[in-house]
C-alpha atoms as a PDB file:
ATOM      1  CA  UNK A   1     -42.320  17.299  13.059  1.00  0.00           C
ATOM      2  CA  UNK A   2     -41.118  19.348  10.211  1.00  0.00           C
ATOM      3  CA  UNK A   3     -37.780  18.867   7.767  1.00  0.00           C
ATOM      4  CA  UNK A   4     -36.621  21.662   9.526  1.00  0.00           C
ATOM      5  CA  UNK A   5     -36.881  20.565  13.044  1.00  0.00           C
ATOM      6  CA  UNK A   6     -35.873  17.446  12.455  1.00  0.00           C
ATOM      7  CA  UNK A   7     -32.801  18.379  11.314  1.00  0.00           C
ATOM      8  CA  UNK A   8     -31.968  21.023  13.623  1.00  0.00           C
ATOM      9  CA  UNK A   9     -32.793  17.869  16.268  1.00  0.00           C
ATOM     10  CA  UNK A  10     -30.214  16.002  14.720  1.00  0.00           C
ATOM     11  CA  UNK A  11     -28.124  18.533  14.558  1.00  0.00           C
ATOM     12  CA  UNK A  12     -28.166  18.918  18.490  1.00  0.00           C
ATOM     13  CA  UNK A  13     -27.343  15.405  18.911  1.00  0.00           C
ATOM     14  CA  UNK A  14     -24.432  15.472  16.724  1.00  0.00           C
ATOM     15  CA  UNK A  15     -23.116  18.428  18.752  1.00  0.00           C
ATOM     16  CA  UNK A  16     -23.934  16.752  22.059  1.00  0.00           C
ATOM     17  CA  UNK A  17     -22.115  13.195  20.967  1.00  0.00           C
ATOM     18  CA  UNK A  18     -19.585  14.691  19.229  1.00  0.00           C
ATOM     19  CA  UNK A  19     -18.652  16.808  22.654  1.00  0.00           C
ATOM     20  CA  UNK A  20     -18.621  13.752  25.152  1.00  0.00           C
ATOM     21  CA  UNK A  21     -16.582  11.719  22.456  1.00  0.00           C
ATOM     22  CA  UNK A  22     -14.449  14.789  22.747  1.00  0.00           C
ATOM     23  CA  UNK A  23     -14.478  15.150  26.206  1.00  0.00           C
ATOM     24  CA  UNK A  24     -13.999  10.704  26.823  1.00  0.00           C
ATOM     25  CA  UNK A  25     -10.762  11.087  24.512  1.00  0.00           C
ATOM     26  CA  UNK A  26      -9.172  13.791  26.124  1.00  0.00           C
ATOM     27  CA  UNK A  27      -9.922  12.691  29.650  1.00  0.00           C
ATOM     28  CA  UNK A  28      -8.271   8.834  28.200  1.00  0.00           C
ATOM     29  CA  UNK A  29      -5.385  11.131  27.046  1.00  0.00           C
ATOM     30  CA  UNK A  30      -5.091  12.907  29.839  1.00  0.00           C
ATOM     31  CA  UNK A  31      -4.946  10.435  32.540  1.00  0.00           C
ATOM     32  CA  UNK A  32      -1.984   8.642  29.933  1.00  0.00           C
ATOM     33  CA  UNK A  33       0.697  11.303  29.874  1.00  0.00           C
ATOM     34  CA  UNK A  34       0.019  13.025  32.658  1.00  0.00           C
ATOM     35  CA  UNK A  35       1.819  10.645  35.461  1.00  0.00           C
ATOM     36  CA  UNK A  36      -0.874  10.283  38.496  1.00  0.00           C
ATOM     37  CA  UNK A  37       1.277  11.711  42.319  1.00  0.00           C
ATOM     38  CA  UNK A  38      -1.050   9.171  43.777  1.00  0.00           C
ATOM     39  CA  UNK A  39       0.277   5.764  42.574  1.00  0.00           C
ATOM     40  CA  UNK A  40       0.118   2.800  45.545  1.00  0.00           C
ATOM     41  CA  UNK A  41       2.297   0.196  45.849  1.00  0.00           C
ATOM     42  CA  UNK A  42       0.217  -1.909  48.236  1.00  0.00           C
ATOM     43  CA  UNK A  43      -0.688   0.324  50.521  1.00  0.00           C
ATOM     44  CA  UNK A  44       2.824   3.315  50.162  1.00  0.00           C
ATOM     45  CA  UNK A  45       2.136   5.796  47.607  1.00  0.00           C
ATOM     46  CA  UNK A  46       4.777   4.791  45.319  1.00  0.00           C
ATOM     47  CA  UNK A  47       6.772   8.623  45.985  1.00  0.00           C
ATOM     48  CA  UNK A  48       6.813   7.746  49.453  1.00  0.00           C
ATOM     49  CA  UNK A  49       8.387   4.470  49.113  1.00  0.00           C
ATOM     50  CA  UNK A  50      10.901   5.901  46.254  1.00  0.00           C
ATOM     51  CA  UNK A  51      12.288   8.510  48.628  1.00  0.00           C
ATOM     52  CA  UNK A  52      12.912   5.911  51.236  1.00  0.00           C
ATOM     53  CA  UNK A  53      14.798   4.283  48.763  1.00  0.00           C
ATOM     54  CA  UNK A  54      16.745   7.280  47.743  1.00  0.00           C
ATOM     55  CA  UNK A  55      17.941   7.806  50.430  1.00  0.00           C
ATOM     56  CA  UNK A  56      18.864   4.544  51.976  1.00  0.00           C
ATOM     57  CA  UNK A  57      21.155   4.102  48.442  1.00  0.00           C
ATOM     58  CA  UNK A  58      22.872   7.213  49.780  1.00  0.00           C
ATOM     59  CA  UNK A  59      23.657   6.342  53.297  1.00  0.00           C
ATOM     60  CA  UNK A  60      24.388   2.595  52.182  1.00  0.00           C
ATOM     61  CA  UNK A  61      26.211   2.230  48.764  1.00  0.00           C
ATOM     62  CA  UNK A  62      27.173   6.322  48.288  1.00  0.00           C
ATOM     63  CA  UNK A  63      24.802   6.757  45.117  1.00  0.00           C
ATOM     64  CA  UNK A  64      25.489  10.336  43.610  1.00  0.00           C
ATOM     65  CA  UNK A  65      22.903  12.679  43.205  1.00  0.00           C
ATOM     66  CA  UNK A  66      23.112  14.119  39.407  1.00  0.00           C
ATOM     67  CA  UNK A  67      21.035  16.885  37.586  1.00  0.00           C
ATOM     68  CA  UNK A  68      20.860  17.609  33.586  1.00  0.00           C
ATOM     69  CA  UNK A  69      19.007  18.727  31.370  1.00  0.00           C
ATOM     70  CA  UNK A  70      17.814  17.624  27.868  1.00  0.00           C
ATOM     71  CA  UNK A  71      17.863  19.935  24.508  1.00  0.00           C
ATOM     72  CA  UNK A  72      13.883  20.268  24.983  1.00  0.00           C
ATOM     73  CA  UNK A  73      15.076  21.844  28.237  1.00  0.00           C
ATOM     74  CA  UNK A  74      13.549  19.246  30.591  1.00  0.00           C
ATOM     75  CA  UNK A  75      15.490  18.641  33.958  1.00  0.00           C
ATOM     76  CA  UNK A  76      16.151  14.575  34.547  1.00  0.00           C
ATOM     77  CA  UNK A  77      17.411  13.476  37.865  1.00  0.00           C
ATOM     78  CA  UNK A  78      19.483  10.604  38.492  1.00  0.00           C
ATOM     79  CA  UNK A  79      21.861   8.804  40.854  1.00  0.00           C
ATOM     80  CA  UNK A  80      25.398   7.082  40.227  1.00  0.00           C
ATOM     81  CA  UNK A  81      26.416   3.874  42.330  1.00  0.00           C
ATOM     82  CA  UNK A  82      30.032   3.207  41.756  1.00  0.00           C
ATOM     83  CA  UNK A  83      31.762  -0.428  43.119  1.00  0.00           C
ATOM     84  CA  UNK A  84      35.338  -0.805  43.850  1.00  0.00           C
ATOM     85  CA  UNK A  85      36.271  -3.001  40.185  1.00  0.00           C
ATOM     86  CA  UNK A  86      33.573  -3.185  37.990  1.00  0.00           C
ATOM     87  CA  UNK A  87      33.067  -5.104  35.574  1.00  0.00           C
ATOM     88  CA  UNK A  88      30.667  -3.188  34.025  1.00  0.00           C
ATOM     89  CA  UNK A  89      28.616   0.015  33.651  1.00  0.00           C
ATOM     90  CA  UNK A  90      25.067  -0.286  33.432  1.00  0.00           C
ATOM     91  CA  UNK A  91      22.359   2.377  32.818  1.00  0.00           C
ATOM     92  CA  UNK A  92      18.412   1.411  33.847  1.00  0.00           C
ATOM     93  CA  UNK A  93      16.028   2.920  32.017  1.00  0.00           C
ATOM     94  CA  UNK A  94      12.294   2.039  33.847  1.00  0.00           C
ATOM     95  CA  UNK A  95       9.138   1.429  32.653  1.00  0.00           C
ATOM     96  CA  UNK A  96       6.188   3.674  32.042  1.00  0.00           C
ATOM     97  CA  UNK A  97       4.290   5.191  35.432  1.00  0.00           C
ATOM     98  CA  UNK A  98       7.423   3.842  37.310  1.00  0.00           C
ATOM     99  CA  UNK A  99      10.604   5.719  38.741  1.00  0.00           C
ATOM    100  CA  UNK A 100      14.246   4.789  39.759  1.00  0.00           C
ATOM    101  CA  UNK A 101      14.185   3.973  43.012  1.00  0.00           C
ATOM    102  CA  UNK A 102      12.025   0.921  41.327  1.00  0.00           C
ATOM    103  CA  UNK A 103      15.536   0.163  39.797  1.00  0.00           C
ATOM    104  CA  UNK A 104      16.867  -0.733  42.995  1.00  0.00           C
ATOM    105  CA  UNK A 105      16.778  -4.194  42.533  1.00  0.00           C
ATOM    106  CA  UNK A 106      19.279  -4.466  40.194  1.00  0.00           C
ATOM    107  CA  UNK A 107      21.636  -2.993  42.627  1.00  0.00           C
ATOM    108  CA  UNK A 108      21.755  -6.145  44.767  1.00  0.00           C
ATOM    109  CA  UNK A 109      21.585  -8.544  41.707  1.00  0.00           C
ATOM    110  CA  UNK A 110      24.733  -7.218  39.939  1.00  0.00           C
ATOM    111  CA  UNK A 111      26.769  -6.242  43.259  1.00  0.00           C
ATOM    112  CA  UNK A 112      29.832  -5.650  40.945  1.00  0.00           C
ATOM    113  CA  UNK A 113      28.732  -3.565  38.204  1.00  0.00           C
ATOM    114  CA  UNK A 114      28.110   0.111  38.539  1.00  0.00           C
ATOM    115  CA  UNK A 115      24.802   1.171  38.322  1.00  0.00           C
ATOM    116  CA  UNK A 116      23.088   4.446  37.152  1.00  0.00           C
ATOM    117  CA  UNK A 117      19.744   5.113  37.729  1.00  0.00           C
ATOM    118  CA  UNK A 118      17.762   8.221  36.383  1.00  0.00           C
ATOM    119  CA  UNK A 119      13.891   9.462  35.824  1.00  0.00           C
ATOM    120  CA  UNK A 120      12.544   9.772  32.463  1.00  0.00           C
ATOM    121  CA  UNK A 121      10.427  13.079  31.707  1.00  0.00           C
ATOM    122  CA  UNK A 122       7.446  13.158  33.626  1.00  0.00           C
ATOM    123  CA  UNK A 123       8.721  10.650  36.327  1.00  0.00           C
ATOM    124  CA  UNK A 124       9.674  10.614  40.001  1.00  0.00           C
ATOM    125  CA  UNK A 125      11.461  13.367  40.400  1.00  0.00           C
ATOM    126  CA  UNK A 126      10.714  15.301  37.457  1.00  0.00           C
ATOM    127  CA  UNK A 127       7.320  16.553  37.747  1.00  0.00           C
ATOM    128  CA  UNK A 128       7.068  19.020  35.266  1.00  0.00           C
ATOM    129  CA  UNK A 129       6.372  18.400  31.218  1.00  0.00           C
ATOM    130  CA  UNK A 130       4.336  15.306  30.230  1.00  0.00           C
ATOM    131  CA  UNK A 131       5.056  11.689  29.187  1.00  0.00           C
ATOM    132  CA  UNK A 132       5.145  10.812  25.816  1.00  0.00           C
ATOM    133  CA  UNK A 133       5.991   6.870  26.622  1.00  0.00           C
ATOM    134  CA  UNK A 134       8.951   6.584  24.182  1.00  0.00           C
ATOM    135  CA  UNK A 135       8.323   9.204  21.652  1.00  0.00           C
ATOM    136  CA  UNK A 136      10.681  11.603  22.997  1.00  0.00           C
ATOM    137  CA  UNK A 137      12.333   9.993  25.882  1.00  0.00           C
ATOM    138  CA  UNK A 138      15.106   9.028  23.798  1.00  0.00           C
ATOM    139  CA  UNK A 139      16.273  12.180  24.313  1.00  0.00           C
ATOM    140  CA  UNK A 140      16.363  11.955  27.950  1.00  0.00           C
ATOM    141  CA  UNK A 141      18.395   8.987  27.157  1.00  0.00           C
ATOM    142  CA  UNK A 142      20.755  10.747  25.420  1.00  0.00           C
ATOM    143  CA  UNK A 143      21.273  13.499  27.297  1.00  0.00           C
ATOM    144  CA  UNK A 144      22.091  11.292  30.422  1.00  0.00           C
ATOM    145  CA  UNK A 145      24.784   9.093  28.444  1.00  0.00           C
ATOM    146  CA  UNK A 146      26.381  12.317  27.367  1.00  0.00           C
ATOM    147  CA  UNK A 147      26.043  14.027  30.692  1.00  0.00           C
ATOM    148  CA  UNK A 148      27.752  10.993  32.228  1.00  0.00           C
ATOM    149  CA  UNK A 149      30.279  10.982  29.895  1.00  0.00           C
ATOM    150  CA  UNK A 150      31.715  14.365  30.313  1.00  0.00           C
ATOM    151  CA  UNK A 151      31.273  14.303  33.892  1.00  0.00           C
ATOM    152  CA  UNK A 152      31.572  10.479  34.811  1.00  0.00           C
ATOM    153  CA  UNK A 153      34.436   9.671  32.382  1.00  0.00           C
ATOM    154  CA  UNK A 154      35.490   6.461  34.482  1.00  0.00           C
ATOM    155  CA  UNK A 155      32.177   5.016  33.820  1.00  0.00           C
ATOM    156  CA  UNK A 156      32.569   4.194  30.251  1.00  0.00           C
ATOM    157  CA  UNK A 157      36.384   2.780  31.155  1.00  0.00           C
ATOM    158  CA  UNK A 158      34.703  -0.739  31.691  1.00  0.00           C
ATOM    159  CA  UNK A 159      31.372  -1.741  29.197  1.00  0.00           C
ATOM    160  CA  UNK A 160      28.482   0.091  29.117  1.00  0.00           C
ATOM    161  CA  UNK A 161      25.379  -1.022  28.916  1.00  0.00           C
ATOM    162  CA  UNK A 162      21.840  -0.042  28.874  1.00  0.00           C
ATOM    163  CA  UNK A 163      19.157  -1.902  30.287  1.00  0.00           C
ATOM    164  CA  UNK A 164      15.819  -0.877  29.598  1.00  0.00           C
ATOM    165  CA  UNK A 165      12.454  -2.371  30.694  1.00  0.00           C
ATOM    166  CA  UNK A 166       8.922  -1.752  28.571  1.00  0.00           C
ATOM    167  CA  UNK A 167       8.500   2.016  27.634  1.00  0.00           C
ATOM    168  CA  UNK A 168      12.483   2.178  28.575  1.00  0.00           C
ATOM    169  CA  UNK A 169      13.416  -0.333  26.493  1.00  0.00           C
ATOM    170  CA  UNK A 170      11.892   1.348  23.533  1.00  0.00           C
ATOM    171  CA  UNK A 171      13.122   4.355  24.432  1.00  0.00           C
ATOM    172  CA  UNK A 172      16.654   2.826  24.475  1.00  0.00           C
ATOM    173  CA  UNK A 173      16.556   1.358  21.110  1.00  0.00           C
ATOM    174  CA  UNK A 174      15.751   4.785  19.944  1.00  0.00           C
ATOM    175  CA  UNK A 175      18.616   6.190  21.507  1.00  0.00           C
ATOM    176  CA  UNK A 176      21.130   3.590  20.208  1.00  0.00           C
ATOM    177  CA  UNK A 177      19.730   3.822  16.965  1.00  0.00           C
ATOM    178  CA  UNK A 178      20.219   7.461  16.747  1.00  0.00           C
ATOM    179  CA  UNK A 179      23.725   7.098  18.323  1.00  0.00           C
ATOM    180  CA  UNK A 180      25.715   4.168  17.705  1.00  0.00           C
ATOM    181  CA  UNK A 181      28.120   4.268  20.429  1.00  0.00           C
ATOM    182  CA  UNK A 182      26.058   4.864  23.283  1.00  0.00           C
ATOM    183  CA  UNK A 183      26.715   1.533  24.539  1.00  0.00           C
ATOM    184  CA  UNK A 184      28.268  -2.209  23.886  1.00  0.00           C
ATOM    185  CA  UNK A 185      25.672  -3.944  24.538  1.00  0.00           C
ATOM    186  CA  UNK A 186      21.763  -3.443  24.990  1.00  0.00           C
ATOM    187  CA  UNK A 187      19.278  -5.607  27.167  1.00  0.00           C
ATOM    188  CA  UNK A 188      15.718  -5.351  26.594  1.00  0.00           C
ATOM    189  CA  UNK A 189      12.773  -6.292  28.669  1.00  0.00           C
ATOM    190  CA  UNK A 190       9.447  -6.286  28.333  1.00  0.00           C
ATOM    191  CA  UNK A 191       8.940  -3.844  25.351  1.00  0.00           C
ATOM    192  CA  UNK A 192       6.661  -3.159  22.987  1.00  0.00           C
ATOM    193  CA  UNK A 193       7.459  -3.043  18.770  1.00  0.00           C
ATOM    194  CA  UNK A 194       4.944  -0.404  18.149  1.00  0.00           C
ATOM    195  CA  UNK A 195       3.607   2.347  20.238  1.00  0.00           C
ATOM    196  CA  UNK A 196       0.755   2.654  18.414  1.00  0.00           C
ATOM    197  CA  UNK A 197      -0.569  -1.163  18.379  1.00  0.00           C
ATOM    198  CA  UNK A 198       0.276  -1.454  21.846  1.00  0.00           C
ATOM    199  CA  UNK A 199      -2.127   2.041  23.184  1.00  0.00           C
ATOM    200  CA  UNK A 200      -4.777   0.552  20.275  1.00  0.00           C
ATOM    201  CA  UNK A 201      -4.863  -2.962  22.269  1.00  0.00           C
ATOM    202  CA  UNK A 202      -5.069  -1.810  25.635  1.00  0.00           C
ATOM    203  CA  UNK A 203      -7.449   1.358  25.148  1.00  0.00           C
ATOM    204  CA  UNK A 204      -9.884  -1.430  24.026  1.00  0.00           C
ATOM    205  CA  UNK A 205      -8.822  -3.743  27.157  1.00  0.00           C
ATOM    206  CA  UNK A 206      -8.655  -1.549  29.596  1.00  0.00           C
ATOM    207  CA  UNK A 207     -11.908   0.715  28.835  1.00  0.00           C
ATOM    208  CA  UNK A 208     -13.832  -1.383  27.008  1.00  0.00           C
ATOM    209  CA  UNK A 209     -14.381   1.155  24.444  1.00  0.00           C
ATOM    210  CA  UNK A 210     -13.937   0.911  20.859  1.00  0.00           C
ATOM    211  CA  UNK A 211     -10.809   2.252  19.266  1.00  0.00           C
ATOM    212  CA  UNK A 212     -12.984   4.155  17.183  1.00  0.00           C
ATOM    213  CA  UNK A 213     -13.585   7.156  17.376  1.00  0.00           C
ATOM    214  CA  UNK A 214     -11.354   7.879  20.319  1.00  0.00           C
ATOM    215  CA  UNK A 215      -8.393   6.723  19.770  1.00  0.00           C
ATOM    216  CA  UNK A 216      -7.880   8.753  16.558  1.00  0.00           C
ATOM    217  CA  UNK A 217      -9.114  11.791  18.245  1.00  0.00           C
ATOM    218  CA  UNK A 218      -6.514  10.887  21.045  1.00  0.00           C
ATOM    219  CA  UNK A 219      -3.890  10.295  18.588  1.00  0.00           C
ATOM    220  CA  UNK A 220      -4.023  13.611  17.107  1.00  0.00           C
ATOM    221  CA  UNK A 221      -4.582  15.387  20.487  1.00  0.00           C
ATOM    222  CA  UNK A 222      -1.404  13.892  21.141  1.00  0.00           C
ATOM    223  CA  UNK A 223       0.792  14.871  18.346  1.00  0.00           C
ATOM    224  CA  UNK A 224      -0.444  18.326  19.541  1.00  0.00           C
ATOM    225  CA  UNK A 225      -0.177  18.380  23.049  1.00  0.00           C
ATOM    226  CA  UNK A 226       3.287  16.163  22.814  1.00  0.00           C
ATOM    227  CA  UNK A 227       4.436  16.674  19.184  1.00  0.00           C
ATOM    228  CA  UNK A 228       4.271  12.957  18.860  1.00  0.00           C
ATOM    229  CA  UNK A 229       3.766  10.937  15.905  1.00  0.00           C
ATOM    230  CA  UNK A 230       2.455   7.592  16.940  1.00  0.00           C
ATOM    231  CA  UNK A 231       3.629   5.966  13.480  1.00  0.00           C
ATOM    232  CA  UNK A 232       7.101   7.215  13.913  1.00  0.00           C
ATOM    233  CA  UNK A 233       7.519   5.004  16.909  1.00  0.00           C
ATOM    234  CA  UNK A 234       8.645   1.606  16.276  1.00  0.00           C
ATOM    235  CA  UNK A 235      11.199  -0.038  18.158  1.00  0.00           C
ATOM    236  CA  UNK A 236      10.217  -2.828  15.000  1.00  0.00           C
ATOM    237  CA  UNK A 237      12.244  -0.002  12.662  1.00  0.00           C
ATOM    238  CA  UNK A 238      14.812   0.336  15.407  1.00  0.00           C
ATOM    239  CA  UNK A 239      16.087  -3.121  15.973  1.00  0.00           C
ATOM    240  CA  UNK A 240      16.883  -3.468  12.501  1.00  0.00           C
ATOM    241  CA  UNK A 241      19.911  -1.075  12.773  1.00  0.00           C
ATOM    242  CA  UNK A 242      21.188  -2.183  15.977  1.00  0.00           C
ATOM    243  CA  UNK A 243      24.733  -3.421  15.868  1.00  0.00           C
ATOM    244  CA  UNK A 244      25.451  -3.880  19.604  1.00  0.00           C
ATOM    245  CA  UNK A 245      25.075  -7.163  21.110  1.00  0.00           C
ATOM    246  CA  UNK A 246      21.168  -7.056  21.870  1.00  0.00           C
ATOM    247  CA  UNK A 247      19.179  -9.112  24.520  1.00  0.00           C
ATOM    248  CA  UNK A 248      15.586  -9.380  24.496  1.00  0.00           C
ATOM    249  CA  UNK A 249      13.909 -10.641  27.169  1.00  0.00           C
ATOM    250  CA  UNK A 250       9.684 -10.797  27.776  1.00  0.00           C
ATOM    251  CA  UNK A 251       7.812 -12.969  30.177  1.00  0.00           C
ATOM    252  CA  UNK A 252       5.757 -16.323  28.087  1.00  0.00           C
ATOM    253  CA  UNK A 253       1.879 -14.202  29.483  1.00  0.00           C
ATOM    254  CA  UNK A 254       2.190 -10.375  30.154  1.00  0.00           C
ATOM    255  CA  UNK A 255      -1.277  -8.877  29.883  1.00  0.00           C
ATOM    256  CA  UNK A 256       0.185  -5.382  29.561  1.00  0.00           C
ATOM    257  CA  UNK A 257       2.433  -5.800  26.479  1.00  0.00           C
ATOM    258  CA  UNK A 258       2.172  -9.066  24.924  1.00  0.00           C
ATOM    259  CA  UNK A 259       5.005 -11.411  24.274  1.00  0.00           C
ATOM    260  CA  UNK A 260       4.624 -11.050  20.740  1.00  0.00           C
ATOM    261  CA  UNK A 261       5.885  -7.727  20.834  1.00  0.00           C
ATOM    262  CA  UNK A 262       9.766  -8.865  21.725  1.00  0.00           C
ATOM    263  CA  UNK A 263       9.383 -12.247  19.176  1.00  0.00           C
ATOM    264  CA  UNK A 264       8.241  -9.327  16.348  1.00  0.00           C
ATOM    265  CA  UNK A 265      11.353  -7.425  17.296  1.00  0.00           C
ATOM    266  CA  UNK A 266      13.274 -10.969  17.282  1.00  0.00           C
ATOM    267  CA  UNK A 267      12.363 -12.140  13.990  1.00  0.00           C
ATOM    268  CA  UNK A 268      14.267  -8.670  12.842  1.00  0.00           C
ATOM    269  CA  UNK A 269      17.160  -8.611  14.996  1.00  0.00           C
ATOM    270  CA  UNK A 270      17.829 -12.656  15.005  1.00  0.00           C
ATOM    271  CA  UNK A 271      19.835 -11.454  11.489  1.00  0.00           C
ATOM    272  CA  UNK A 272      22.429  -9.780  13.768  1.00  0.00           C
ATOM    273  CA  UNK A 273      23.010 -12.163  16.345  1.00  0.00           C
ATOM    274  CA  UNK A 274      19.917 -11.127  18.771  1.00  0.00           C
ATOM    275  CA  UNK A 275      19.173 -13.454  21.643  1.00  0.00           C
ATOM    276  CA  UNK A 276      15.560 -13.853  23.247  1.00  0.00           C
ATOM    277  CA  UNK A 277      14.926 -15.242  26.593  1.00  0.00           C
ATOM    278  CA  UNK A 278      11.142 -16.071  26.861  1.00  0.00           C
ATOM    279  CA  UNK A 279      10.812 -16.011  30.755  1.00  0.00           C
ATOM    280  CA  UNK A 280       8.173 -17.783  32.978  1.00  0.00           C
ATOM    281  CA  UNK A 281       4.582 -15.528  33.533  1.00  0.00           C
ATOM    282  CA  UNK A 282       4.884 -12.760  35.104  1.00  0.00           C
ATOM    283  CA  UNK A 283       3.726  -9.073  36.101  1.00  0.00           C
ATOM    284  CA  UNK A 284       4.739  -6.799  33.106  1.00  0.00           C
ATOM    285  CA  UNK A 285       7.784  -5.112  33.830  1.00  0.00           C
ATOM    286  CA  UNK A 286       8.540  -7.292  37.335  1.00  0.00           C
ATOM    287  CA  UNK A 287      10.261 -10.527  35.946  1.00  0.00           C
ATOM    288  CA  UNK A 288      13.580  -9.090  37.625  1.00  0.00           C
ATOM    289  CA  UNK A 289      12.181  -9.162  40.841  1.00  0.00           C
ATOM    290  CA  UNK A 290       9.811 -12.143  40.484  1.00  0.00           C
ATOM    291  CA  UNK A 291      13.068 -14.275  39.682  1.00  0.00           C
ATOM    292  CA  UNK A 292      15.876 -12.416  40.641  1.00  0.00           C
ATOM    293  CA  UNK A 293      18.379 -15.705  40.431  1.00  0.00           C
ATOM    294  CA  UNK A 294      17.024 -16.679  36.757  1.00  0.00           C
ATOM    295  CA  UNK A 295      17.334 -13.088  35.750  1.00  0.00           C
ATOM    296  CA  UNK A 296      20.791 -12.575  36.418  1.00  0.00           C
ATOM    297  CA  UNK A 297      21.775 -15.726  35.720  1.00  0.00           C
ATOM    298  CA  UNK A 298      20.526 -15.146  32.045  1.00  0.00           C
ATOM    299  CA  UNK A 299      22.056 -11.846  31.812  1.00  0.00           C
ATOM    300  CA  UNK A 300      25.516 -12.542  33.184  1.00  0.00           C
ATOM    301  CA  UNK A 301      25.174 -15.290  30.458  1.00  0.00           C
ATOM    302  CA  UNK A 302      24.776 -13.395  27.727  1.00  0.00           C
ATOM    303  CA  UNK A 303      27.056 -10.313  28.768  1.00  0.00           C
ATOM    304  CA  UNK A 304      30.034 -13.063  29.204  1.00  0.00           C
ATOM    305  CA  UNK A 305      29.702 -14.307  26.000  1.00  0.00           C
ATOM    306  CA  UNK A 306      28.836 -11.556  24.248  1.00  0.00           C
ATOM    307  CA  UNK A 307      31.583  -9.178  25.551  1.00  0.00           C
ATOM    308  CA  UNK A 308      33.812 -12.050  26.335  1.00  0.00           C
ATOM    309  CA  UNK A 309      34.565 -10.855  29.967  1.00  0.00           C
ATOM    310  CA  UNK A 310      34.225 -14.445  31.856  1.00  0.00           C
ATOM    311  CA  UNK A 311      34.007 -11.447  35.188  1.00  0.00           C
ATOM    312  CA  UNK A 312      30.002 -10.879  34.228  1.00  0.00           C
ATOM    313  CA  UNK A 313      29.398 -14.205  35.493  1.00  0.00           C
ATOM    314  CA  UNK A 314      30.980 -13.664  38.900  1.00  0.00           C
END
């Protein structure tokens, strides 16, 4: 075979591997922020079993159907449950391929605080725009807290707090740390410190790939298609300027986001007055539900003492 041949050969198979590495990282990309209509829960699709739960939280506890819209011009749906004397105020912020409804069992768990639930971009009810797990959900944060504000004034007449669980949770500390007085006091669960580690560790779990190339490839795809900079978020950077009274709670084995995500984030926010409640194994995202008693128990603890209200522990 000639120099020439040989090098046009090579040539081809560059092009040809180059293509499917292309192809493998978009399709890996594509499957992450685009949010799946067909997720089961058992054997519900997950939209089925949320709008069941919608609307049973409207004909039994009067939740309040709300609509707003962020600065990016995304619509976020949400729902306001109001009890006769609250205690408290608190906003749920869900996980990543999850929704509100899958909120719901906080409702039951904290019968005396009012609750709002909403759906982050990309979410339940919002099925347009894509997710960009935390980079810009922050925003959607934001523009809830300030929606409730002018419109749900009586909500911030008792504390408010935000509770946010994995790709909420960062999302949350984002939001705080971009606005101060968004709440008075912040509960964390399950996150991750890093964006970036966390996709690195489970692109290589989950596909059994190697990070490289794809997962540069995908990270640049996705600071196109999302105008996200993985680098730029770190709950890790965020902690440190939280002043608010700051919970973080992560179950001892989580395969999804491991624990030493929230005892990274600890080490930094321990300075302030942090507390960390390592909880038994569990499902990421699921310890509420998994131990419902523990889980308030622990929370009602820390809100007592930490917005000395003896009424959280009612």
């Amino acid at each position: 075979m000639s120099k020439n041949r040989r090098s046009l050969s090579f040539f081809r198979l560059f092009v040809i591997a180059s293509s499917i590495t292309l192809v493998i990282a978009y399709l890996s990309l594509h499957k992450l922020i685009f949010i799946s209509k067909n997720i089961m829960m058992g054997k519900e699709n997950m939209y089925v079993v949320a709008k069941r739960v919608r609307q049973d939280l409207i004909d039994r506890l009067g939740a309040k159907s709300f609509t707003c819209k962020t600065k990016d011009k995304i619509s976020l749906n949400g729902l306001v449950i109001k009890r006769k004397n609250p205690v408290a105020t608190v906003l749920i912020c869900h996980g990543y391929r999850c929704c509100k409804e899958l909120g719901a069992g906080y409702i039951d768990m904290f019968p005396n605080y009012n609750i709002v639930l909403f759906d982050f971009r990309a979410h339940g009810e919002n099925k347009k725009s894509i997710t960009t797990i935390g980079c810009h959900e922050h925003k959607d944060i934001e523009t809830v807290s300030s929606w409730l504000r002018e419109h749900e004034p009586e909500l911030y007449t008792v504390p408010f707090v935000i509770l946010g669980v994995s790709m909420g949770g960062a999302a949350a500390l984002r939001a705080v740390e971009h606005n101060s007085n968004a709440c008075d006091a912040l509960i964390i669960d399950s996150s991750f410190s890093s964006l970036k580690s966390v996709l690195y560790n489970t692109f290589a779990t989950k596909s059994g790939l190697p990070t490289f190339p794809f997962l540069p490839i995908m990270e640049k795809m996705f600071n196109y298609l999302g105008s996200c900079n993985l680098d730029a978020m770190k709950p890790l950077e965020s902690v440190k300027k939280i002043k608010q009274p700051l919970l973080l709670i992560h179950s001892c084995i989580d395969k999804v986001v491991p624990v030493q995500e929230s005892l990274l984030m600890y080490a930094q926010a321990a300075k302030t007055g942090a507390k960390l409640w390592i909880a038994p194994e569990c499902k990421h995202g699921w310890l509420h539900r998994k131990y419902p008693d523990l889980y308030k128990k622990k929370v009602s603890k820390f809100l007592s003492k930490r917005l000395s209200n003896k009424q959280f522990e009612n």
